[in-house]
PDB file of N, CA and C in Angstrom:
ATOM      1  N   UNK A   1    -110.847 -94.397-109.316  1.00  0.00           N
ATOM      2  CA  UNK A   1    -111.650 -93.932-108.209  1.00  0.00           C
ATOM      3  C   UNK A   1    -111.328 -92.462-107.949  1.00  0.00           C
ATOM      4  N   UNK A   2    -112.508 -91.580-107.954  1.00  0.00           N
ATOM      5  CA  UNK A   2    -112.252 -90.342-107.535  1.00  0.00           C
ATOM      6  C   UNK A   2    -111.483 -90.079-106.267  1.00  0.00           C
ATOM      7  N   UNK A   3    -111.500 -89.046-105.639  1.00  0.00           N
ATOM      8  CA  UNK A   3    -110.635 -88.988-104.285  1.00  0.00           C
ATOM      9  C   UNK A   3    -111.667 -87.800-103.774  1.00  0.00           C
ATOM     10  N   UNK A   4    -111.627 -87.897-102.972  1.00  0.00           N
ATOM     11  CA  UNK A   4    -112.624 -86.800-102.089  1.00  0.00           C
ATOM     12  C   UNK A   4    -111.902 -85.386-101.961  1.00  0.00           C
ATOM     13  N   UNK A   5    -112.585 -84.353-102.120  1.00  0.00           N
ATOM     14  CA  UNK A   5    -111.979 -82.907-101.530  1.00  0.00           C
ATOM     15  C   UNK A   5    -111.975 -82.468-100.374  1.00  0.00           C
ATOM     16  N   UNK A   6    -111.546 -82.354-100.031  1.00  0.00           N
ATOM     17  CA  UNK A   6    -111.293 -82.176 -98.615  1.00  0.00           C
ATOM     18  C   UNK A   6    -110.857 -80.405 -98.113  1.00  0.00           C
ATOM     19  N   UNK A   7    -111.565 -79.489 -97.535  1.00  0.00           N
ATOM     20  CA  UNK A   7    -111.539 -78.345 -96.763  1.00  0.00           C
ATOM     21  C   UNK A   7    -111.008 -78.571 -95.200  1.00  0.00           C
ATOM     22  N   UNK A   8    -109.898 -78.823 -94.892  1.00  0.00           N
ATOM     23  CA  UNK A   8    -109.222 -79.128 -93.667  1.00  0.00           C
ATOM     24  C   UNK A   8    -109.163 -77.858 -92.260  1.00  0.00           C
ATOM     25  N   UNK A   9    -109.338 -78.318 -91.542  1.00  0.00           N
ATOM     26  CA  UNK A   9    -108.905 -77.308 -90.321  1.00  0.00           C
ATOM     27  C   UNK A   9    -107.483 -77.285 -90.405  1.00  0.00           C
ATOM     28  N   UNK A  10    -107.033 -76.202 -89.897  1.00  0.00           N
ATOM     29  CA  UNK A  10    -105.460 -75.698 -89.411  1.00  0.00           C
ATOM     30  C   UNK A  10    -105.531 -75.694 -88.265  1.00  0.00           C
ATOM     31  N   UNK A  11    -104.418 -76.274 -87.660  1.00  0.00           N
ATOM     32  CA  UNK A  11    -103.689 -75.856 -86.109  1.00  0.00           C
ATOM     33  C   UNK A  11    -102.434 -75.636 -86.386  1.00  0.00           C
ATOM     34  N   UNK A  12    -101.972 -74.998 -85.049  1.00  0.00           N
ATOM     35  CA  UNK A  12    -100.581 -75.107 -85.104  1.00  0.00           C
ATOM     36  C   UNK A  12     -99.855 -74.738 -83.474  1.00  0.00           C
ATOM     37  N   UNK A  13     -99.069 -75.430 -83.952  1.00  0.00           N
ATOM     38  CA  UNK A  13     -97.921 -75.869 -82.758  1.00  0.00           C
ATOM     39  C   UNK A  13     -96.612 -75.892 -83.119  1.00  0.00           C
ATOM     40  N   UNK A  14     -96.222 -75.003 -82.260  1.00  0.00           N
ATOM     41  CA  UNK A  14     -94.698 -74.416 -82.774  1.00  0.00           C
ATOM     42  C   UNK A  14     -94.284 -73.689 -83.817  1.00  0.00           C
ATOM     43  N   UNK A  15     -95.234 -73.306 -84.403  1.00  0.00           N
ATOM     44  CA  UNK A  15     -95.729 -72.203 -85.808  1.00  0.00           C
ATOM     45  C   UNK A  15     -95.445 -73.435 -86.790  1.00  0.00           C
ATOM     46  N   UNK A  16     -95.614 -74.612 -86.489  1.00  0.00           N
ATOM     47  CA  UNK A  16     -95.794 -75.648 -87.666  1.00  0.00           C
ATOM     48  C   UNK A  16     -97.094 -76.118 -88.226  1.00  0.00           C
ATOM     49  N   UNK A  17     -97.785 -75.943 -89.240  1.00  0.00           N
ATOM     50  CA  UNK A  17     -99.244 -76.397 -89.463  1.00  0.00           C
ATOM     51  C   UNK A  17     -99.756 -78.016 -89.374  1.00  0.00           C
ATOM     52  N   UNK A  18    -100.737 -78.291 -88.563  1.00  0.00           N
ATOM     53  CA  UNK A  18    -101.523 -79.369 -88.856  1.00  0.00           C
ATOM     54  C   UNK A  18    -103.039 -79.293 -89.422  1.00  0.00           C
ATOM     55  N   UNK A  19    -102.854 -79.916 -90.409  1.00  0.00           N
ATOM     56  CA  UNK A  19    -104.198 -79.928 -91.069  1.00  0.00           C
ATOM     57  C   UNK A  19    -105.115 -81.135 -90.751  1.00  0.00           C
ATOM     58  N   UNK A  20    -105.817 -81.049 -90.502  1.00  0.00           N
ATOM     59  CA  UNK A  20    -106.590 -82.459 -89.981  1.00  0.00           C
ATOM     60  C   UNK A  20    -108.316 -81.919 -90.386  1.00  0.00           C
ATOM     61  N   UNK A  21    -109.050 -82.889 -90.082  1.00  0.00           N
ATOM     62  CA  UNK A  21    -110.633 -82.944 -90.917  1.00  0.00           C
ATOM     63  C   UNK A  21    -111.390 -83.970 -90.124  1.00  0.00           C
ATOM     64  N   UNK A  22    -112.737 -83.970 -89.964  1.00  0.00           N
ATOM     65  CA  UNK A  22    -113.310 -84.871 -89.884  1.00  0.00           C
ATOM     66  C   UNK A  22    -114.039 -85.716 -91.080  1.00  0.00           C
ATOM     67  N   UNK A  23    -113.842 -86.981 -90.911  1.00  0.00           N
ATOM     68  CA  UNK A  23    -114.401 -87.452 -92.081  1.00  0.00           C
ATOM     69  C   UNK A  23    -115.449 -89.073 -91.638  1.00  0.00           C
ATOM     70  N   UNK A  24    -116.882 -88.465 -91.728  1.00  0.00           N
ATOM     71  CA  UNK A  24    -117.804 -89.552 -90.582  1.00  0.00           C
ATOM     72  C   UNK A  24    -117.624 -88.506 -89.479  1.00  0.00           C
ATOM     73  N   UNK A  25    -117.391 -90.224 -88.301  1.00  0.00           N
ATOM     74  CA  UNK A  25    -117.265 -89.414 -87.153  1.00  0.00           C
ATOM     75  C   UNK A  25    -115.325 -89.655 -86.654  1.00  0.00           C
ATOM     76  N   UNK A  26    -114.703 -89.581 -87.815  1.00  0.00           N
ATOM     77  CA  UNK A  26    -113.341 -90.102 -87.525  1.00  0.00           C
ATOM     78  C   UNK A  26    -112.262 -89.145 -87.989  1.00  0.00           C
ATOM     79  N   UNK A  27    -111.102 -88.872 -87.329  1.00  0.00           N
ATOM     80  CA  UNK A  27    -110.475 -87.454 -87.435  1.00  0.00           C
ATOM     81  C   UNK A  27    -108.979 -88.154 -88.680  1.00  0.00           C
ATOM     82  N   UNK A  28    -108.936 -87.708 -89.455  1.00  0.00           N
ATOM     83  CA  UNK A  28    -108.037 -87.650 -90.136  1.00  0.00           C
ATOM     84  C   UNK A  28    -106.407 -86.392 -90.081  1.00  0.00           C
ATOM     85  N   UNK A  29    -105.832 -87.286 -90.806  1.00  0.00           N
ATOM     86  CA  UNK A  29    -104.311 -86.269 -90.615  1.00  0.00           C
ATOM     87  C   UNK A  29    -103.178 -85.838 -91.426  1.00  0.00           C
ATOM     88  N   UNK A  30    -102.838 -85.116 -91.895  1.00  0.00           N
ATOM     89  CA  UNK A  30    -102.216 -84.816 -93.126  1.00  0.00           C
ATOM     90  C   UNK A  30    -100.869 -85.519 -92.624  1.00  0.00           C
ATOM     91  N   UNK A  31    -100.644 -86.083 -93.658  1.00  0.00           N
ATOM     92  CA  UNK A  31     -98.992 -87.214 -93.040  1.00  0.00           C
ATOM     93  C   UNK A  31     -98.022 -86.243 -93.042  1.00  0.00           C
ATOM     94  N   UNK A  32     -97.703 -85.435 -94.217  1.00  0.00           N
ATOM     95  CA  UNK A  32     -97.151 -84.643 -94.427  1.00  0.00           C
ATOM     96  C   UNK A  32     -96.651 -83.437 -93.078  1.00  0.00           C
ATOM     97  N   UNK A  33     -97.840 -82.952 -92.664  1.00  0.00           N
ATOM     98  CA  UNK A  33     -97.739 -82.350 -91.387  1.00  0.00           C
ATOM     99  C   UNK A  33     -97.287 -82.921 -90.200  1.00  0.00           C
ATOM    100  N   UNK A  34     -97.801 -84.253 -90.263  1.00  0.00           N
ATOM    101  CA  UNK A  34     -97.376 -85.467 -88.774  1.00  0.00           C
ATOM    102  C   UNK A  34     -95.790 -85.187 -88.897  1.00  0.00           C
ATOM    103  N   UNK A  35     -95.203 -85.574 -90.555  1.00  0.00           N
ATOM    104  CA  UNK A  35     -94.175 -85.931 -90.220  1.00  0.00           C
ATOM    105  C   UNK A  35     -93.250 -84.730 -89.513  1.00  0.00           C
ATOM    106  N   UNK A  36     -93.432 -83.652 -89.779  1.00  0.00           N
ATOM    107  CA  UNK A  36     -92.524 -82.313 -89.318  1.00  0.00           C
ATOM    108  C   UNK A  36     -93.123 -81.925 -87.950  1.00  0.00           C
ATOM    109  N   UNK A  37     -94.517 -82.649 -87.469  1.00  0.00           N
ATOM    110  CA  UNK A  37     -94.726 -82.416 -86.067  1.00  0.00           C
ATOM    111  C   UNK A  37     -93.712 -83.537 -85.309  1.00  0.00           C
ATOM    112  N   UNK A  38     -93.921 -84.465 -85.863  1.00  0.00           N
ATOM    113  CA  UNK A  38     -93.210 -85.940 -85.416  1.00  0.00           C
ATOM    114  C   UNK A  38     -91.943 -85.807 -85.891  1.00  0.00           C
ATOM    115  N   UNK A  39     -90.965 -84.835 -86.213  1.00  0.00           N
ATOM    116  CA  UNK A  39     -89.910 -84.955 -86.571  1.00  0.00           C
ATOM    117  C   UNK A  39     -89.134 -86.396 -87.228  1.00  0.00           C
ATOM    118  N   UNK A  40     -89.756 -86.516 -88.175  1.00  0.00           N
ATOM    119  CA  UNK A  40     -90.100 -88.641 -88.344  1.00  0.00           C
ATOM    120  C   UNK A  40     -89.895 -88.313 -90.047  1.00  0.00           C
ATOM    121  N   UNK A  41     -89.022 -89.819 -90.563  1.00  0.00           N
ATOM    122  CA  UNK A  41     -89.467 -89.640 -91.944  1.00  0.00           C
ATOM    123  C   UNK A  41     -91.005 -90.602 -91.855  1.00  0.00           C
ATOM    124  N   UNK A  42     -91.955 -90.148 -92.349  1.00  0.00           N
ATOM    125  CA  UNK A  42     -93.199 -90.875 -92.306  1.00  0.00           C
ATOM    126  C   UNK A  42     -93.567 -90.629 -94.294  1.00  0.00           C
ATOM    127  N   UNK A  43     -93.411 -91.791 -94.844  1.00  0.00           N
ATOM    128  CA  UNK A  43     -93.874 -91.984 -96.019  1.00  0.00           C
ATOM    129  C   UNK A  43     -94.523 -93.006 -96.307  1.00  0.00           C
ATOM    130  N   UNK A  44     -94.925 -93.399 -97.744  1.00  0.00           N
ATOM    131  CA  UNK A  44     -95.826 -94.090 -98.159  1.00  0.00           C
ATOM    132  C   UNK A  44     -95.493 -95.548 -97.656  1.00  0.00           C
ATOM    133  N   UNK A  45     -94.213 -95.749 -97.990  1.00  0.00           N
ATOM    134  CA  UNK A  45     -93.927 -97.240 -97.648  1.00  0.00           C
ATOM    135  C   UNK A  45     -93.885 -97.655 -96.061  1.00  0.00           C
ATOM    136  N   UNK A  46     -93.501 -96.592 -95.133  1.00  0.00           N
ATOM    137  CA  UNK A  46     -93.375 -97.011 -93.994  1.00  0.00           C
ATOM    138  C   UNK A  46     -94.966 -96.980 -93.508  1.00  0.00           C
ATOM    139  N   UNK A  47     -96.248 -96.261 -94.007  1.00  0.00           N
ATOM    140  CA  UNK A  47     -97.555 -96.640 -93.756  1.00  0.00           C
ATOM    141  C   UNK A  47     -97.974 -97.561 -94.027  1.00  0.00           C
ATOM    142  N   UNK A  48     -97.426 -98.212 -95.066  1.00  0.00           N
ATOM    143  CA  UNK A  48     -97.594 -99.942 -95.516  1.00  0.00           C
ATOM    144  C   UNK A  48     -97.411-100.851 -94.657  1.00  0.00           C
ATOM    145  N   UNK A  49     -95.837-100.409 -94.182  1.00  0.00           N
ATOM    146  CA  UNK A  49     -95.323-101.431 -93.120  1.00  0.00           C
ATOM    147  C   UNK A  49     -95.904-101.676 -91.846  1.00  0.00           C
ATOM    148  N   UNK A  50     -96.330-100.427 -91.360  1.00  0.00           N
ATOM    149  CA  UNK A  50     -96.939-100.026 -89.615  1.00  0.00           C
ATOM    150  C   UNK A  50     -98.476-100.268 -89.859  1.00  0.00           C
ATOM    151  N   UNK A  51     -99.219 -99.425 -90.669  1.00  0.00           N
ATOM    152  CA  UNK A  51    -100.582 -99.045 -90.694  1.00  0.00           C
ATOM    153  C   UNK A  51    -101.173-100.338 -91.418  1.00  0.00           C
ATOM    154  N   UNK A  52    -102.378-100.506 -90.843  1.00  0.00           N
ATOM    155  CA  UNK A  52    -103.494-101.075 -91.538  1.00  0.00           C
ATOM    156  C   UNK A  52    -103.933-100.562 -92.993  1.00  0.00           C
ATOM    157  N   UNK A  53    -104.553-100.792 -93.474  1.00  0.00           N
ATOM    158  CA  UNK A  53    -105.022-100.418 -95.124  1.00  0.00           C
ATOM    159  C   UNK A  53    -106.435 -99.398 -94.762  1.00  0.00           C
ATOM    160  N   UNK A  54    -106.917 -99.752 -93.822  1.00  0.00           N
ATOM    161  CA  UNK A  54    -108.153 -98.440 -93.354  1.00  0.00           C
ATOM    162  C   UNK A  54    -107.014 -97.395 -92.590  1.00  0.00           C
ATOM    163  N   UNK A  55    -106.189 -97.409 -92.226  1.00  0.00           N
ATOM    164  CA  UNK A  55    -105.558 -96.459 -91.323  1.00  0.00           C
ATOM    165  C   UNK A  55    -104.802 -95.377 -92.376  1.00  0.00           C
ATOM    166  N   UNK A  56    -105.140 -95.347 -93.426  1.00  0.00           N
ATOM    167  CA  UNK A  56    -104.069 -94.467 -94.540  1.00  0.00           C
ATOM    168  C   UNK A  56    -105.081 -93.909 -95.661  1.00  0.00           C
ATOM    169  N   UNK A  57    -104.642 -93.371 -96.445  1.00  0.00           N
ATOM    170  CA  UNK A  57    -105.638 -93.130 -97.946  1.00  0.00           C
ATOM    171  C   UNK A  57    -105.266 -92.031 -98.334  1.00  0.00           C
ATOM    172  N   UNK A  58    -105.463 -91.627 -99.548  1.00  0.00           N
ATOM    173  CA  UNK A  58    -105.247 -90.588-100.350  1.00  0.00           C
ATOM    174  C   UNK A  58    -106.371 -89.489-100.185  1.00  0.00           C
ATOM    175  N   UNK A  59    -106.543 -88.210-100.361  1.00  0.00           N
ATOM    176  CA  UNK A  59    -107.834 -87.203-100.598  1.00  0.00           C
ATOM    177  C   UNK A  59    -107.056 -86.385-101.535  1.00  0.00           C
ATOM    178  N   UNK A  60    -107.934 -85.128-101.596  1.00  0.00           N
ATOM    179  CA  UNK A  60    -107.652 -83.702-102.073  1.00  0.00           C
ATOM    180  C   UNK A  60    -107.743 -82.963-100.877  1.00  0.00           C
ATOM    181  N   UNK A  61    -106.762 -82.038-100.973  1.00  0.00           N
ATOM    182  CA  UNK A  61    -106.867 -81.536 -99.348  1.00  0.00           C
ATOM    183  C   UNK A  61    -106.597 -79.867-100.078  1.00  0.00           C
ATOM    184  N   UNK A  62    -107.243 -78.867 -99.592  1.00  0.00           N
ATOM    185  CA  UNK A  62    -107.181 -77.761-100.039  1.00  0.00           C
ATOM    186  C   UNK A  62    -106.179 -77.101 -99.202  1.00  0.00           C
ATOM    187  N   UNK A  63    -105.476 -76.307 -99.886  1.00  0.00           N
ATOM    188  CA  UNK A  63    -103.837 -75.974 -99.754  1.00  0.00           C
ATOM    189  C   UNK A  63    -104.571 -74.373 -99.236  1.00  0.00           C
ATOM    190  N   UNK A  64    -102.792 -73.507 -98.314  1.00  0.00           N
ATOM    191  CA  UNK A  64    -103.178 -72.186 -98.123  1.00  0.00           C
ATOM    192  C   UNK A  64    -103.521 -71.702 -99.256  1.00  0.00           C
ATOM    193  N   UNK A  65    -103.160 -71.373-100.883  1.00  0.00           N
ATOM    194  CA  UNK A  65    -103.339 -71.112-102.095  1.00  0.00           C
ATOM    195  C   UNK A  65    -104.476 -71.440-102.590  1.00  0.00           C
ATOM    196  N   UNK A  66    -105.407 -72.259-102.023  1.00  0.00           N
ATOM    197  CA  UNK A  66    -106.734 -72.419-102.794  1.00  0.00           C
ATOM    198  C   UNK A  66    -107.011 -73.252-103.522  1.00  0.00           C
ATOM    199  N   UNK A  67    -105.865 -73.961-103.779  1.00  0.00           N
ATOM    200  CA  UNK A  67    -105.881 -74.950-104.511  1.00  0.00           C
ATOM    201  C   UNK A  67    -106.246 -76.398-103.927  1.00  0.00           C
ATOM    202  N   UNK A  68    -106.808 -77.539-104.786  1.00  0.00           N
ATOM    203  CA  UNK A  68    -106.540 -78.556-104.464  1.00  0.00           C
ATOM    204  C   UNK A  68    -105.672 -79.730-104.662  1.00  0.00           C
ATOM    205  N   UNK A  69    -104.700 -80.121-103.412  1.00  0.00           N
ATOM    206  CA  UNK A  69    -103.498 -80.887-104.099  1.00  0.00           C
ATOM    207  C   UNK A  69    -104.139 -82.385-102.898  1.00  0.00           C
ATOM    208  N   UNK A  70    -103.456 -83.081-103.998  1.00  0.00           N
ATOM    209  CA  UNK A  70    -103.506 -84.390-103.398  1.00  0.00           C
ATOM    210  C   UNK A  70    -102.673 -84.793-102.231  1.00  0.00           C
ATOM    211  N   UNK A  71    -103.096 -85.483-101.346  1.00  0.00           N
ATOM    212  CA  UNK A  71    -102.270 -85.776 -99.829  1.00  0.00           C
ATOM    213  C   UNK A  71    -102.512 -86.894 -99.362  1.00  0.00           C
ATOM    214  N   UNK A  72    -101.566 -87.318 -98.628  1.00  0.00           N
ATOM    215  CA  UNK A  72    -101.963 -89.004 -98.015  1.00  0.00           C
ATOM    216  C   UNK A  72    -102.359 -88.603 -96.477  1.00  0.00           C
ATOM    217  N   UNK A  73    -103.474 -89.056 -95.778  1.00  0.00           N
ATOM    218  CA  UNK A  73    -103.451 -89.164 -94.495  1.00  0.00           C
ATOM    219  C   UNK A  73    -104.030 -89.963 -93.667  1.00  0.00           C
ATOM    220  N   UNK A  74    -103.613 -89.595 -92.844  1.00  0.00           N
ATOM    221  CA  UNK A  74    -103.512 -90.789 -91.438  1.00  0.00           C
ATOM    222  C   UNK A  74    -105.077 -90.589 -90.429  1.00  0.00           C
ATOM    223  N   UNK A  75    -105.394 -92.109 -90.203  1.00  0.00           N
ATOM    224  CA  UNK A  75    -107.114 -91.783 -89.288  1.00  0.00           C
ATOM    225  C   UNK A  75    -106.450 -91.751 -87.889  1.00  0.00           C
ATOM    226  N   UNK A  76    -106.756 -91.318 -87.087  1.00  0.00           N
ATOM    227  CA  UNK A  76    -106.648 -91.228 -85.412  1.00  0.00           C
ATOM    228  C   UNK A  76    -105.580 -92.589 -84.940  1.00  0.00           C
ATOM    229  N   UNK A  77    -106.491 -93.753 -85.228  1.00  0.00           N
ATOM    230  CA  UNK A  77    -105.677 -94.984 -85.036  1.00  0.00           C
ATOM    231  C   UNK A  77    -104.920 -94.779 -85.515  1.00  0.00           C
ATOM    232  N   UNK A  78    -104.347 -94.756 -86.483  1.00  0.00           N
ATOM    233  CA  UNK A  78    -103.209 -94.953 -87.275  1.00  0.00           C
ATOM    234  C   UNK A  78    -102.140 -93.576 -86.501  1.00  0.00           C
ATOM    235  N   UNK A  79    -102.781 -92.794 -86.215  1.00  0.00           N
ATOM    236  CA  UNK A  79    -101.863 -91.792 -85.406  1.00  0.00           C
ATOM    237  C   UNK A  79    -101.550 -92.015 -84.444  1.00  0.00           C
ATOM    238  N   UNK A  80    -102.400 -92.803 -83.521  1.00  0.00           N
ATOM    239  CA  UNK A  80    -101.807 -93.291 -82.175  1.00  0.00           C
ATOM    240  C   UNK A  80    -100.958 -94.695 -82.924  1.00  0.00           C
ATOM    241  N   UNK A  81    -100.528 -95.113 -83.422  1.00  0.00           N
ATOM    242  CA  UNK A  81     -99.398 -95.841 -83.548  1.00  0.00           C
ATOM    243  C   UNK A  81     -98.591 -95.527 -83.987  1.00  0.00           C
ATOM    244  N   UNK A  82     -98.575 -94.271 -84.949  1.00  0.00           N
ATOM    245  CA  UNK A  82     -97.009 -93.851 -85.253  1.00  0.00           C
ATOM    246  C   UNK A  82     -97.225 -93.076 -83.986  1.00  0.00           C
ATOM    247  N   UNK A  83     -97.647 -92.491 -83.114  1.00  0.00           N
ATOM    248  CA  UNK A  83     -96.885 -92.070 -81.692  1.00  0.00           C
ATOM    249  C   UNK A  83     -96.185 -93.055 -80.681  1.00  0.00           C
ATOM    250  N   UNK A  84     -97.129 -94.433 -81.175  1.00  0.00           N
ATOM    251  CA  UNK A  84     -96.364 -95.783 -80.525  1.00  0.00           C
ATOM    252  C   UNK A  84     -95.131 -95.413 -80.869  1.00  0.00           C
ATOM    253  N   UNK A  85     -95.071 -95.349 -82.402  1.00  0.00           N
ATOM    254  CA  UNK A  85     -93.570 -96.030 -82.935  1.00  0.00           C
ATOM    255  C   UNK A  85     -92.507 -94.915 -82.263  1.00  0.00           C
ATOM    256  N   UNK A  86     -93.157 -93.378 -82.717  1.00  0.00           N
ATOM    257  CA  UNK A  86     -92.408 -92.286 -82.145  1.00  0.00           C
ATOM    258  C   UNK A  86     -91.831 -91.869 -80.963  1.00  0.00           C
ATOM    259  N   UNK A  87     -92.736 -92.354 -79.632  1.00  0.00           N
ATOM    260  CA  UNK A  87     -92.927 -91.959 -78.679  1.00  0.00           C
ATOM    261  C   UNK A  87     -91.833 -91.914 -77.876  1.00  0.00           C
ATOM    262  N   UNK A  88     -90.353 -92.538 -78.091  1.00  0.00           N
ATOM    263  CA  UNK A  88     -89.706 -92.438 -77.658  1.00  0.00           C
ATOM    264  C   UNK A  88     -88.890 -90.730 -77.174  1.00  0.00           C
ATOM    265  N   UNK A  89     -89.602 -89.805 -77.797  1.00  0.00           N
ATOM    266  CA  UNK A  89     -88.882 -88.595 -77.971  1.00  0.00           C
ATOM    267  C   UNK A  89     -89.865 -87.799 -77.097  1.00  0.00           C
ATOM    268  N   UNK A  90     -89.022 -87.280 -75.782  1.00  0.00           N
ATOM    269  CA  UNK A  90     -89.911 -86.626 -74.656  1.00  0.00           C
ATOM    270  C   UNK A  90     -90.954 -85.374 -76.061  1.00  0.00           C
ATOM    271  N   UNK A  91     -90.834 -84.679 -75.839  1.00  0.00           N
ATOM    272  CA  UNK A  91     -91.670 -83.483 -77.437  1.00  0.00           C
ATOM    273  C   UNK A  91     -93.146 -84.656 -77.856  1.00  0.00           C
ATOM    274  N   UNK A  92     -92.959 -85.878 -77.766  1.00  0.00           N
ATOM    275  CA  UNK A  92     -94.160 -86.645 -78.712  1.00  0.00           C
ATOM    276  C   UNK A  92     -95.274 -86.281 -77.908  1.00  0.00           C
ATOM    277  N   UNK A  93     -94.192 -86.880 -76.266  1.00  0.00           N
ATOM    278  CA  UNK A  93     -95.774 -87.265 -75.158  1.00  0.00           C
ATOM    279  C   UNK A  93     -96.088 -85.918 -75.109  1.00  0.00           C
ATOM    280  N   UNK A  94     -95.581 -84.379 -75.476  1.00  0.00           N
ATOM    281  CA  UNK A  94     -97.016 -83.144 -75.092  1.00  0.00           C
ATOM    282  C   UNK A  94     -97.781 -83.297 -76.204  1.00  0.00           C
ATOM    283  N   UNK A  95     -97.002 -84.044 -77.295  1.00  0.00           N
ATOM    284  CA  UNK A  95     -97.689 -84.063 -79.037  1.00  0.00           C
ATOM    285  C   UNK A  95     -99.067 -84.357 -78.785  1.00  0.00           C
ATOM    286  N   UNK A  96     -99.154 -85.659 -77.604  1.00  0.00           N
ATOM    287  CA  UNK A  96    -100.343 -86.260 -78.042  1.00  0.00           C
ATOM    288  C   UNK A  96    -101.217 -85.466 -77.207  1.00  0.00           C
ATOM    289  N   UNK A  97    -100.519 -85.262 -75.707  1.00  0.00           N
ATOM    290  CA  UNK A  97    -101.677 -84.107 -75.144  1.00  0.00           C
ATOM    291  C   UNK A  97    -102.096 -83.200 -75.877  1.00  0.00           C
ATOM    292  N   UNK A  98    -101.445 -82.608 -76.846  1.00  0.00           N
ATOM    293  CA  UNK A  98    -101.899 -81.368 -77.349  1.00  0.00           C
ATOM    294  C   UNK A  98    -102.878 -82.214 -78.462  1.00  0.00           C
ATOM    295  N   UNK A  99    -103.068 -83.004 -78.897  1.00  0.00           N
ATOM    296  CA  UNK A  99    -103.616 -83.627 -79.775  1.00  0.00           C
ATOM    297  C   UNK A  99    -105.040 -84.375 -79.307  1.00  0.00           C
ATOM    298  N   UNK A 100    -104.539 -84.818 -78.363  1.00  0.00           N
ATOM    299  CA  UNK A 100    -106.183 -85.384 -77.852  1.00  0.00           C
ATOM    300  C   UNK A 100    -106.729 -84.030 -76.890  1.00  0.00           C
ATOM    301  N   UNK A 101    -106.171 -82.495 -76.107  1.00  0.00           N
ATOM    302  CA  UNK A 101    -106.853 -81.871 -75.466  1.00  0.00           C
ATOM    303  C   UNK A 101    -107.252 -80.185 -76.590  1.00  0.00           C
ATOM    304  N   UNK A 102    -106.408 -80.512 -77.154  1.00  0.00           N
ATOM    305  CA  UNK A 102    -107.059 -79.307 -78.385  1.00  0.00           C
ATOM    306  C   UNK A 102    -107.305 -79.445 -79.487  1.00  0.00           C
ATOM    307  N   UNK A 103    -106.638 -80.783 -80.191  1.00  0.00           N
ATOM    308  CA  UNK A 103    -107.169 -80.708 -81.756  1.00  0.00           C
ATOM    309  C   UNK A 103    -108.264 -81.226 -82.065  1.00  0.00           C
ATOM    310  N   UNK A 104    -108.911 -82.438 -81.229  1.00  0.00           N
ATOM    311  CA  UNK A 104    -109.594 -83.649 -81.836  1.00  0.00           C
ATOM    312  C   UNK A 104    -110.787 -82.930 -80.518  1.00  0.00           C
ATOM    313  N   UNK A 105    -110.514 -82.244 -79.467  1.00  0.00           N
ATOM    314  CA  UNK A 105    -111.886 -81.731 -79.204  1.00  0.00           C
ATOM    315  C   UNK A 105    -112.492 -80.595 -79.814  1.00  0.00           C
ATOM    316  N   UNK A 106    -111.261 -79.585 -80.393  1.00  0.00           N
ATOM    317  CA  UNK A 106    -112.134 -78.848 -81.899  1.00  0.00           C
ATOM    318  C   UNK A 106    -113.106 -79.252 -82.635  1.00  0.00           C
ATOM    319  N   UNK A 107    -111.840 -80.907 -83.116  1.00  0.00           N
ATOM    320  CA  UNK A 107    -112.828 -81.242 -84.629  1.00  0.00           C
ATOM    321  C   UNK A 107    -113.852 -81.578 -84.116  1.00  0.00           C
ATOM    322  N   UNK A 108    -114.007 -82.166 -82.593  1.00  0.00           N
ATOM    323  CA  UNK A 108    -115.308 -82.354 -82.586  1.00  0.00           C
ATOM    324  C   UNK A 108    -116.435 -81.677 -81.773  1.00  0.00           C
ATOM    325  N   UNK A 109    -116.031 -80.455 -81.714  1.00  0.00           N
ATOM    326  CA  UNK A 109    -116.933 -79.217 -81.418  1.00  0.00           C
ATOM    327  C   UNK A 109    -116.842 -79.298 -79.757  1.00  0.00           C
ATOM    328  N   UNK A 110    -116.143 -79.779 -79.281  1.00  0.00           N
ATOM    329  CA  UNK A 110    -115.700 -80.213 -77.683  1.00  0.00           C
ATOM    330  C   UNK A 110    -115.271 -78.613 -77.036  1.00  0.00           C
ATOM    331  N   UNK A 111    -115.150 -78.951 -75.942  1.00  0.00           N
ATOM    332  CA  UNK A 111    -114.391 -77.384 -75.307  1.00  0.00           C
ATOM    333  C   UNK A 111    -112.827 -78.004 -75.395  1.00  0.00           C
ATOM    334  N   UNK A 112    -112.198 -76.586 -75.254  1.00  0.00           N
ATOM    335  CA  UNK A 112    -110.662 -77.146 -75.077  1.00  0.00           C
ATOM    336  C   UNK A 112    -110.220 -76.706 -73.913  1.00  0.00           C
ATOM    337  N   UNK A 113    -109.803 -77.698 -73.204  1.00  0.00           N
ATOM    338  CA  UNK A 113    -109.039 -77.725 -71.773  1.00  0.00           C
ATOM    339  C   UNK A 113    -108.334 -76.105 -71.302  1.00  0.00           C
ATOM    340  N   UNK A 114    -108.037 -76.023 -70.815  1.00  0.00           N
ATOM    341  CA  UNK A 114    -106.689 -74.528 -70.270  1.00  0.00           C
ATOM    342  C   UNK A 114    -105.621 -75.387 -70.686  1.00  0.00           C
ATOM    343  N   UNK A 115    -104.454 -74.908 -71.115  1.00  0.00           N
ATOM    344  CA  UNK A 115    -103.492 -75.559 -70.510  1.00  0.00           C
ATOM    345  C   UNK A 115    -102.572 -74.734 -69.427  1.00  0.00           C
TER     346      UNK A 115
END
């Protein structure tokens, strides 16, 4: 099965990058990025364990370099449960504010709050 290419938005918070995309009408998430936002080991096997089988997947995600490299990421749901799992760490709960009041009203052409 092919894998889709993917042209991602950048954010960032704390000069750390999140790459995220819409794909449909559903926001996707570079795991890779979650995990160093989420200060979390977040890998393949522990998405097995937590996530649903729609909540994960592979793409091509285009890199700062131009290139396209392969990446695993996470749909919205699946992000609000590794913040379940995470959430214990005061830093998560602005994670998600900053996540539901500036990233995911970007992707979806929304205004973004003041903070």
């Amino acid at each position: 099965m092919d894998l889709p290419q993917i042209t991602p938005h950048t954010f960032r918070r704390h000069r750390r990058p999140l790459r995220a995309f819409l794909m449909g009408h559903e926001a996707w998430f570079a795991a890779r990025d979650l995990r160093r936002l989420l200060n979390a080991d977040i890998n393949p096997r522990l998405l097995a364990a937590r996530l649903c089988d729609d909540q994960y997947r592979n793409v091509y995600l285009l890199n700062g370099s131009g290139v396209f490299e392969e990446a695993l990421v996470v749909s919205e749901s699946g992000l609000l449960e590794l913040l379940c799992v995470y959430c214990y760490h005061p830093e998560n709960r602005l994670l998600r504010r900053w996540l539901s009041q500036e990233v995911l009203a970007r992707l979806r052409g929304g205004q973004v709050l003041a903070s």
